[in-house]
Protein backbone atom coordinates (compact mmCIF):
# COMPACT_ATOMS: atom_id res chain seq x y z
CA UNK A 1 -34.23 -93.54 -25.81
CA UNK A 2 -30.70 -94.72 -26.08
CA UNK A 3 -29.87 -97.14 -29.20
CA UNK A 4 -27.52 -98.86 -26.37
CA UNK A 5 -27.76 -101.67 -24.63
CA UNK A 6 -27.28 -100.92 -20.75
CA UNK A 7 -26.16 -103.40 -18.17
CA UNK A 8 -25.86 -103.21 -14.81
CA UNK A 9 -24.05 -106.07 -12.57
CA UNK A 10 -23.04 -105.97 -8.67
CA UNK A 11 -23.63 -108.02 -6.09
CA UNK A 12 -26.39 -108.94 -4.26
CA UNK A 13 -28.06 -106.33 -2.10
CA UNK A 14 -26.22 -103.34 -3.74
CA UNK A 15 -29.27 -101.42 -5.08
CA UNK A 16 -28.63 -102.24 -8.76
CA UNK A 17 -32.81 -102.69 -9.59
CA UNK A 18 -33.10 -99.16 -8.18
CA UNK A 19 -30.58 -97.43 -10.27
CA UNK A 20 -31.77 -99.86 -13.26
CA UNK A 21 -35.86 -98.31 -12.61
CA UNK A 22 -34.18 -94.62 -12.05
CA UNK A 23 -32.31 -95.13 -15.79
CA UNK A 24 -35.59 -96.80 -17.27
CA UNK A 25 -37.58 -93.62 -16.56
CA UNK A 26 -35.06 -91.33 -17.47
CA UNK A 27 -34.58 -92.90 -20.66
CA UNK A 28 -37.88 -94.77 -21.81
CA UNK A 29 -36.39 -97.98 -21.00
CA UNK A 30 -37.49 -101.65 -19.69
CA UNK A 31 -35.55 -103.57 -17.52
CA UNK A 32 -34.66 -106.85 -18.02
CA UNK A 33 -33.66 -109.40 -15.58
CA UNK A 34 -30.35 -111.54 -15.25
CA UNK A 35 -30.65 -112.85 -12.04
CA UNK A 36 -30.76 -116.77 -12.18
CA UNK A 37 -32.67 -116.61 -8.82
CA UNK A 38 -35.52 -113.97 -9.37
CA UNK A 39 -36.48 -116.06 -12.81
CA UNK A 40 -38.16 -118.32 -10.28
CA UNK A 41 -41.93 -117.15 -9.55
CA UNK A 42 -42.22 -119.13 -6.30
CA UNK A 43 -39.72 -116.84 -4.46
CA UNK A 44 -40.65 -113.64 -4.62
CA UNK A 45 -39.35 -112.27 -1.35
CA UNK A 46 -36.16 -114.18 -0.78
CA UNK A 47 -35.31 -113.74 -4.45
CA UNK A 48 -35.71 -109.47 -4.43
CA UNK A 49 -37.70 -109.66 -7.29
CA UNK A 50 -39.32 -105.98 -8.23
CA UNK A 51 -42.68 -105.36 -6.49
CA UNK A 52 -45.78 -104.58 -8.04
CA UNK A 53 -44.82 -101.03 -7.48
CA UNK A 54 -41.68 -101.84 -9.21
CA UNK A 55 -43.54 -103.23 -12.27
CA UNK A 56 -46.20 -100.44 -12.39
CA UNK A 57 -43.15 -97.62 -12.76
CA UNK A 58 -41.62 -99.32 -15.72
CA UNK A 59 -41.74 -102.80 -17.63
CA UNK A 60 -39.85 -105.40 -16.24
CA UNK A 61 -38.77 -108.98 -18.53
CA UNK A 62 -37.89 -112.22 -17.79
CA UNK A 63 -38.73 -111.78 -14.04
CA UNK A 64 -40.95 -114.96 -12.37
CA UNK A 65 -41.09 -116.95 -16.20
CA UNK A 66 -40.46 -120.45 -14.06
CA UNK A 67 -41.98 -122.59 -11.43
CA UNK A 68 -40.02 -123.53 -8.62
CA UNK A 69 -39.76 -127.26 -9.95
CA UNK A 70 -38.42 -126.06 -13.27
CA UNK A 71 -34.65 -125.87 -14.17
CA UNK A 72 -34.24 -122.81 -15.61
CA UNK A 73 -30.60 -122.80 -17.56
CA UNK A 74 -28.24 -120.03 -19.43
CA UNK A 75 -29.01 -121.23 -22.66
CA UNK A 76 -32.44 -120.47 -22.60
CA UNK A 77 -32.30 -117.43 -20.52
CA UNK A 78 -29.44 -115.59 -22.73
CA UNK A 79 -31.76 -116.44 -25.80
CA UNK A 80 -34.76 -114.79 -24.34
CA UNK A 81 -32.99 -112.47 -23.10
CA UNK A 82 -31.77 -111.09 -26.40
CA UNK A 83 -34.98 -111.32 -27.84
CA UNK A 84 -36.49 -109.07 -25.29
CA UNK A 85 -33.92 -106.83 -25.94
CA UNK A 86 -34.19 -106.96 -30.11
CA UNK A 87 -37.45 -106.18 -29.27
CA UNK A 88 -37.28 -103.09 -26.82
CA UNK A 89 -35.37 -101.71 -29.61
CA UNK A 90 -37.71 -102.04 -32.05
CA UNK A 91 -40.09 -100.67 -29.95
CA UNK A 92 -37.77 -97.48 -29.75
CA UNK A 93 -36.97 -98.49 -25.89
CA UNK A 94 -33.41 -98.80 -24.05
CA UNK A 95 -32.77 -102.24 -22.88
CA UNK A 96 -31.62 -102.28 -18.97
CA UNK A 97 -30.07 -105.71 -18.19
CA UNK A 98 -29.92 -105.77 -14.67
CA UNK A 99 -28.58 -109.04 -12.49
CA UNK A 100 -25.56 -110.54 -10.16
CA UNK A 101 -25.23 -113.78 -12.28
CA UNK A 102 -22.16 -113.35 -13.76
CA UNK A 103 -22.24 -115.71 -16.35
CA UNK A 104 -25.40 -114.56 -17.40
CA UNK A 105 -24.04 -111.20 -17.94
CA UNK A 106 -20.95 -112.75 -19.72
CA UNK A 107 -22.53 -114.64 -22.05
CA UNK A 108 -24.53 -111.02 -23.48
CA UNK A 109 -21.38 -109.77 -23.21
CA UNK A 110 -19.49 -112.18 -25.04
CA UNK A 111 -21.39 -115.12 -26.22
CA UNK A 112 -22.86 -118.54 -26.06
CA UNK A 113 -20.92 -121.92 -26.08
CA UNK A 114 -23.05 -123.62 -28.75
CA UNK A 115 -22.53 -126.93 -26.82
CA UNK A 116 -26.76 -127.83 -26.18
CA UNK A 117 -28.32 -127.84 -23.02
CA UNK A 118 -27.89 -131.28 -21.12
CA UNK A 119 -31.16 -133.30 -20.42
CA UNK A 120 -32.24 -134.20 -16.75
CA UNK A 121 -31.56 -138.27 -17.32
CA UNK A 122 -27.92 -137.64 -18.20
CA UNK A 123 -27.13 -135.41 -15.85
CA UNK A 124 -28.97 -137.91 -13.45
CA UNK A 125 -27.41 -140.95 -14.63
CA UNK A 126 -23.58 -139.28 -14.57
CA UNK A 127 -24.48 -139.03 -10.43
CA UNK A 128 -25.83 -142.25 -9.83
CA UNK A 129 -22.29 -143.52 -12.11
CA UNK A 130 -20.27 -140.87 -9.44
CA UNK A 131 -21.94 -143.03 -6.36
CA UNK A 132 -21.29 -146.01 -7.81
CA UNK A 133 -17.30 -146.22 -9.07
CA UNK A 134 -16.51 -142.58 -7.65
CA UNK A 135 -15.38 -139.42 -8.23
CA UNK A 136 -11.78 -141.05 -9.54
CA UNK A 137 -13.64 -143.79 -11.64
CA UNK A 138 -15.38 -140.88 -13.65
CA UNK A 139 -11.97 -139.15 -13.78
CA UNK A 140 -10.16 -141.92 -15.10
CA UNK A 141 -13.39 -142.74 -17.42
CA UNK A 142 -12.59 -138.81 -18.87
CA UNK A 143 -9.27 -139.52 -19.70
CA UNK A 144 -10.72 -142.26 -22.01
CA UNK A 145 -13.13 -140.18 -23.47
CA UNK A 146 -10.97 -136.52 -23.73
CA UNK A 147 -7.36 -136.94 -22.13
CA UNK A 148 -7.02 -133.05 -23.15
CA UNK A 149 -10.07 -131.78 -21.00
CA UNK A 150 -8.92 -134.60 -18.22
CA UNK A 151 -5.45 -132.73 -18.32
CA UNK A 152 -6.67 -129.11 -17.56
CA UNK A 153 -8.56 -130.53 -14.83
CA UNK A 154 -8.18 -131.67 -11.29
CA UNK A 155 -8.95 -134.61 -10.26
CA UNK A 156 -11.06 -133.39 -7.55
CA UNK A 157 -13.38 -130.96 -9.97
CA UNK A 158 -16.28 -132.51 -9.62
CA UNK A 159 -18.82 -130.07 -11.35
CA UNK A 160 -16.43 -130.30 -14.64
CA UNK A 161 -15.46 -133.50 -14.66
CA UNK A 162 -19.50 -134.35 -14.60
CA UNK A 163 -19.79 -131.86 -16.95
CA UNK A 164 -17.29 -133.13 -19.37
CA UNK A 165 -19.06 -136.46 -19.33
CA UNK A 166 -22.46 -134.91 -19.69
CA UNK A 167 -21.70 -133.53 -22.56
CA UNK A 168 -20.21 -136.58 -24.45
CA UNK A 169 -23.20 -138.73 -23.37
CA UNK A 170 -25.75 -136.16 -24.74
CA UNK A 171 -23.68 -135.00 -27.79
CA UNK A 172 -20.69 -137.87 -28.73
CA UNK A 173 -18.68 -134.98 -29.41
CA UNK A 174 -16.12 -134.12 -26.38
CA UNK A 175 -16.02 -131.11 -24.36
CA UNK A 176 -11.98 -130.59 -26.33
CA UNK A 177 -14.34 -130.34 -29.61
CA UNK A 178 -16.75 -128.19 -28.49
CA UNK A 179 -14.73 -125.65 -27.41
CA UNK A 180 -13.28 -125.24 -30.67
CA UNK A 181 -16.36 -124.04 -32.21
CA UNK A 182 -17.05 -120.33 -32.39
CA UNK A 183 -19.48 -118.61 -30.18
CA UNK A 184 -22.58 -117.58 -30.44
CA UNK A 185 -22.69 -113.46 -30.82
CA UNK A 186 -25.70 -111.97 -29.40
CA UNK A 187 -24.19 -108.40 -29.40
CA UNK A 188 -21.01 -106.32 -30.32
CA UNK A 189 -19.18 -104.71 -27.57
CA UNK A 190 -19.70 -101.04 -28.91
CA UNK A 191 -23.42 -101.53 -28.29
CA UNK A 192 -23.17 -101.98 -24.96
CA UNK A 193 -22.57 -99.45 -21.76
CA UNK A 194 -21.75 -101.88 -18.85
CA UNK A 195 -22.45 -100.58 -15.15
CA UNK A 196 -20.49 -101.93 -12.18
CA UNK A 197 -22.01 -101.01 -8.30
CA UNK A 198 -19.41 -102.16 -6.35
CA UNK A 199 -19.72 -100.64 -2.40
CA UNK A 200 -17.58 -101.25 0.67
CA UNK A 201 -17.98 -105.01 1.84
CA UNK A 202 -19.10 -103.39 5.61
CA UNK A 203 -21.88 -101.21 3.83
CA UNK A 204 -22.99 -104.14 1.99
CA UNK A 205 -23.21 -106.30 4.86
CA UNK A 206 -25.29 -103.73 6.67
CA UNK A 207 -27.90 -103.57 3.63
CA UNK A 208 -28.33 -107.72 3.23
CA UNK A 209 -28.99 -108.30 6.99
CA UNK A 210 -31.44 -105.10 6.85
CA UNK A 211 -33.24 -106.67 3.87
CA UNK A 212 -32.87 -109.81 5.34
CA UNK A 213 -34.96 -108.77 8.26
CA UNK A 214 -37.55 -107.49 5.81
CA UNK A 215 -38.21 -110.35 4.33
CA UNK A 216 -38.86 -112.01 7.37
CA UNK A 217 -41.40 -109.59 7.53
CA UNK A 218 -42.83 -109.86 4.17
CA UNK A 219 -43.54 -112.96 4.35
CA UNK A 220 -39.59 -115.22 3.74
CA UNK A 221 -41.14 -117.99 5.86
CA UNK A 222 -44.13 -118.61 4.52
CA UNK A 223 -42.41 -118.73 0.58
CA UNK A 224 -40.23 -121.70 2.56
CA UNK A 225 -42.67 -123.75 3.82
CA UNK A 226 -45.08 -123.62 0.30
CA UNK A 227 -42.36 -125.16 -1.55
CA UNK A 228 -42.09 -127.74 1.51
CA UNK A 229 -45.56 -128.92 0.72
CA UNK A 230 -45.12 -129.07 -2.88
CA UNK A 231 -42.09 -132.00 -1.83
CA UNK A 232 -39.22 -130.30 -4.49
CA UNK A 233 -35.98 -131.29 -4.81
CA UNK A 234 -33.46 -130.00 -3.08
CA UNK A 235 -31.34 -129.72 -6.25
CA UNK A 236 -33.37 -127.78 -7.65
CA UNK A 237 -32.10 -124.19 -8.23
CA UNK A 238 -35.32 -122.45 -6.68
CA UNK A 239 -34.58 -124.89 -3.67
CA UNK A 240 -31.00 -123.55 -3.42
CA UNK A 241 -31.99 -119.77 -3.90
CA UNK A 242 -30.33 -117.74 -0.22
CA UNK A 243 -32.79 -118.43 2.67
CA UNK A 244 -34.26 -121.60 1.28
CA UNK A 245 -32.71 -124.27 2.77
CA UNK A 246 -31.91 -122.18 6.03
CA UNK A 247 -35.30 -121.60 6.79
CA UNK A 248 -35.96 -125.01 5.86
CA UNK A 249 -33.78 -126.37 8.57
CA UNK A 250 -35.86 -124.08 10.90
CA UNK A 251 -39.64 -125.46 9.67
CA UNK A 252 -38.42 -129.05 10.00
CA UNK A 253 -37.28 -128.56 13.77
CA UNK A 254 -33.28 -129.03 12.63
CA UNK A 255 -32.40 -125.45 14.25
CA UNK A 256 -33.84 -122.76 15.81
CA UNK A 257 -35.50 -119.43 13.98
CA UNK A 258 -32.50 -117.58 15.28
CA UNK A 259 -29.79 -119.90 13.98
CA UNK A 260 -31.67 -120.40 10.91
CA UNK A 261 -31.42 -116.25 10.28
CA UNK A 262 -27.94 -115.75 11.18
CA UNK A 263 -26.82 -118.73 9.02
CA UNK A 264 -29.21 -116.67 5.80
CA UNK A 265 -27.29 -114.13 6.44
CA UNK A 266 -23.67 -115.65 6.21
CA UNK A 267 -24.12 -117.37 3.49
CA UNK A 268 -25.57 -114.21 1.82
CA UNK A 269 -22.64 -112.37 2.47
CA UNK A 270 -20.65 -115.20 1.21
CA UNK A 271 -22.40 -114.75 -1.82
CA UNK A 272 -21.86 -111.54 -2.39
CA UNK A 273 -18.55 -111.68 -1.47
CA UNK A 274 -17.90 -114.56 -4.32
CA UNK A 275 -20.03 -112.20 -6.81
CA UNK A 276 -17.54 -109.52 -5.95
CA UNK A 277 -14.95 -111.32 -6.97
CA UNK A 278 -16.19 -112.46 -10.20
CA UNK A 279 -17.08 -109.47 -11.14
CA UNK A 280 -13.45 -107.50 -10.03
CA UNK A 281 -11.61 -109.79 -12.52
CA UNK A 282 -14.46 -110.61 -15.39
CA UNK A 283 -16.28 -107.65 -15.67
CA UNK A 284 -14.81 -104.39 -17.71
CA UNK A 285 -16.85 -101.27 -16.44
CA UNK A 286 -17.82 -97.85 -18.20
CA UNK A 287 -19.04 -96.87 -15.20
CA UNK A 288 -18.21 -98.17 -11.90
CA UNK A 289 -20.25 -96.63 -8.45
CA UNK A 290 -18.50 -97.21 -5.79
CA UNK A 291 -21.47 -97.19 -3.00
CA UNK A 292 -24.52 -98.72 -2.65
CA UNK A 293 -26.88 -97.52 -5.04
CA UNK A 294 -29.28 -95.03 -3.02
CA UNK A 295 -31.29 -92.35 -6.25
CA UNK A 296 -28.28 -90.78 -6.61
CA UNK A 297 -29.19 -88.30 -9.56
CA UNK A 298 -25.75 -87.17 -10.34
CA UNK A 299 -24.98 -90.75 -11.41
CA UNK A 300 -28.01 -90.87 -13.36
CA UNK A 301 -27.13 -87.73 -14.87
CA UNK A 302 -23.27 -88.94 -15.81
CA UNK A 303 -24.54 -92.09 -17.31
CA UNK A 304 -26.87 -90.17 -19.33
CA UNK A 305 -24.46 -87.76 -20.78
CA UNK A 306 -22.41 -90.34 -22.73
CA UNK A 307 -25.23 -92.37 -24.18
């Protein structure tokens, strides 16, 4: 048992929950999930959450805690997450994070914006406001409210300009307020030993249209059309998780099975692409694999040796 805390980021098909299972055995661990997709329990498959194969090699946390009609948000997730974590230590076991949601990871690394977690109705009530004067009228309504915030932003920022008004609304403090306050520490850096698998884009690609294919196979389709019959929001994260609304379009006769697939695919490697990025200029590495992750012991062994 290591008294670090391990994490492991990458992007999206790069074979970080294998390396994060090999570590767990090697070092009595439990991994511990910071994927904002595989929190969902509806998605299984087109999430890549751990099998029950998976689970039965080592204990897994904060995998499948939500239903699909549930918004599941940081806040919550980085507080749970560090209390699975105080408590694999006290249990005398190493703490794998493993996930490619960046800000999940960042906020463990570095901290949580104490600004509180905006309700449904205000969120809801800032769009209907957007449809009815516009993205300028809530633009010009934020230079009211916060002419600082209003400044850094463009007028065509949509998600932070809703934000910014969100968060007056719910709080009556502005967003120029907020981020004066300190944040909240979870962790030091010195406890942690941060893991980076970043592989070739082409390799990559390869690996997320093979897995693709499996989940087709597994079963993809059938996840789609059970949260089709439950009638969910589309703006629901679960609804937005990589394959969802793709094979969506396929079930309700908008495209063929075909299109539907190919389109999965682009947008996955989209995704990955963007997590790449995030992570090349956010995330400091100890260690940084430069492959897909495939058992390679020699990795395991180097990460061991400076625990």
């Amino acid at each position: 048992m290591s008294s670090k805390i391990i994490i492991i980021a990458g992007p999206t098909a790069s074979g970080k929950s294998g390396l994060a299972i090999q570590l767990a055995e090697r070092l009595n661990g439990v991994v511990i999930n910071a994927d904002s997709m595989q929190v969902y329990k509806d998605i299984p498959i087109l999430a890549a959450a751990p099998t029950n194969e998976d689970i039965k090699r080592v204990p897994h946390k904060l995998y499948g805690i939500y239903d699909a009609s549930v918004r599941g948000n940081m806040v919550e997730w980085a507080n749970r997450a560090a209390d699975e974590i105080n408590l694999a230590r006290q249990k005398k076991l190493t703490p794998i994070v493993v996930g490619g949601t960046g800000m999940y990871i960042e906020t463990l690394e570095k901290g949580l914006t104490p600004i509180p977690e905006t309700p449904e109705e205000i969120r809801s009530s800032i769009r209907k406001k957007e449809k009815e004067i516009g993205l300028e009228g809530l633009y010009e309504e934020l230079k009211q409210i916060d002419k600082d915030t209003a400044s850094r932003l463009s007028p065509n920022d949509t998600t932070r300009i809703r934000r910014a008004l969100e968060v007056w609304y719910h709080t009556k403090k502005n967003m120029t307020y907020w981020q004066q306050v300190p944040l909240k520490r979870f962790f030091e850096p010195a406890e942690l030993t941060k893991i980076y698998i970043n592989p070739p884009r082409e390799a990559l690609d390869i690996r997320a249209r093979i897995r693709f294919d499996m989940m087709m196979k597994n079963g993809a389709l059938k996840e789609v059309e059970n949260l089709i019959e439950r009638n969910l929001s589309d703006s629901l994260p679960a609804m937005r998780a990589l394959g969802v609304q793709e094979l969506k379009a396929y079930i309700t006769k908008k495209c063929l099975l075909n299109e539907a697939i190919e389109l999965a695919k682009l947008h996955t490697r989209q995704y990955a692409k963007r997590q790449c990025t995030w992570f090349n200029n956010r995330f400091a590495a100890d260690f940084c694999y430069k492959l897909c992750y495939n058992e390679d012991k020699n990795f395991v062994d180097d990460i061991e040796k400076t625990l």
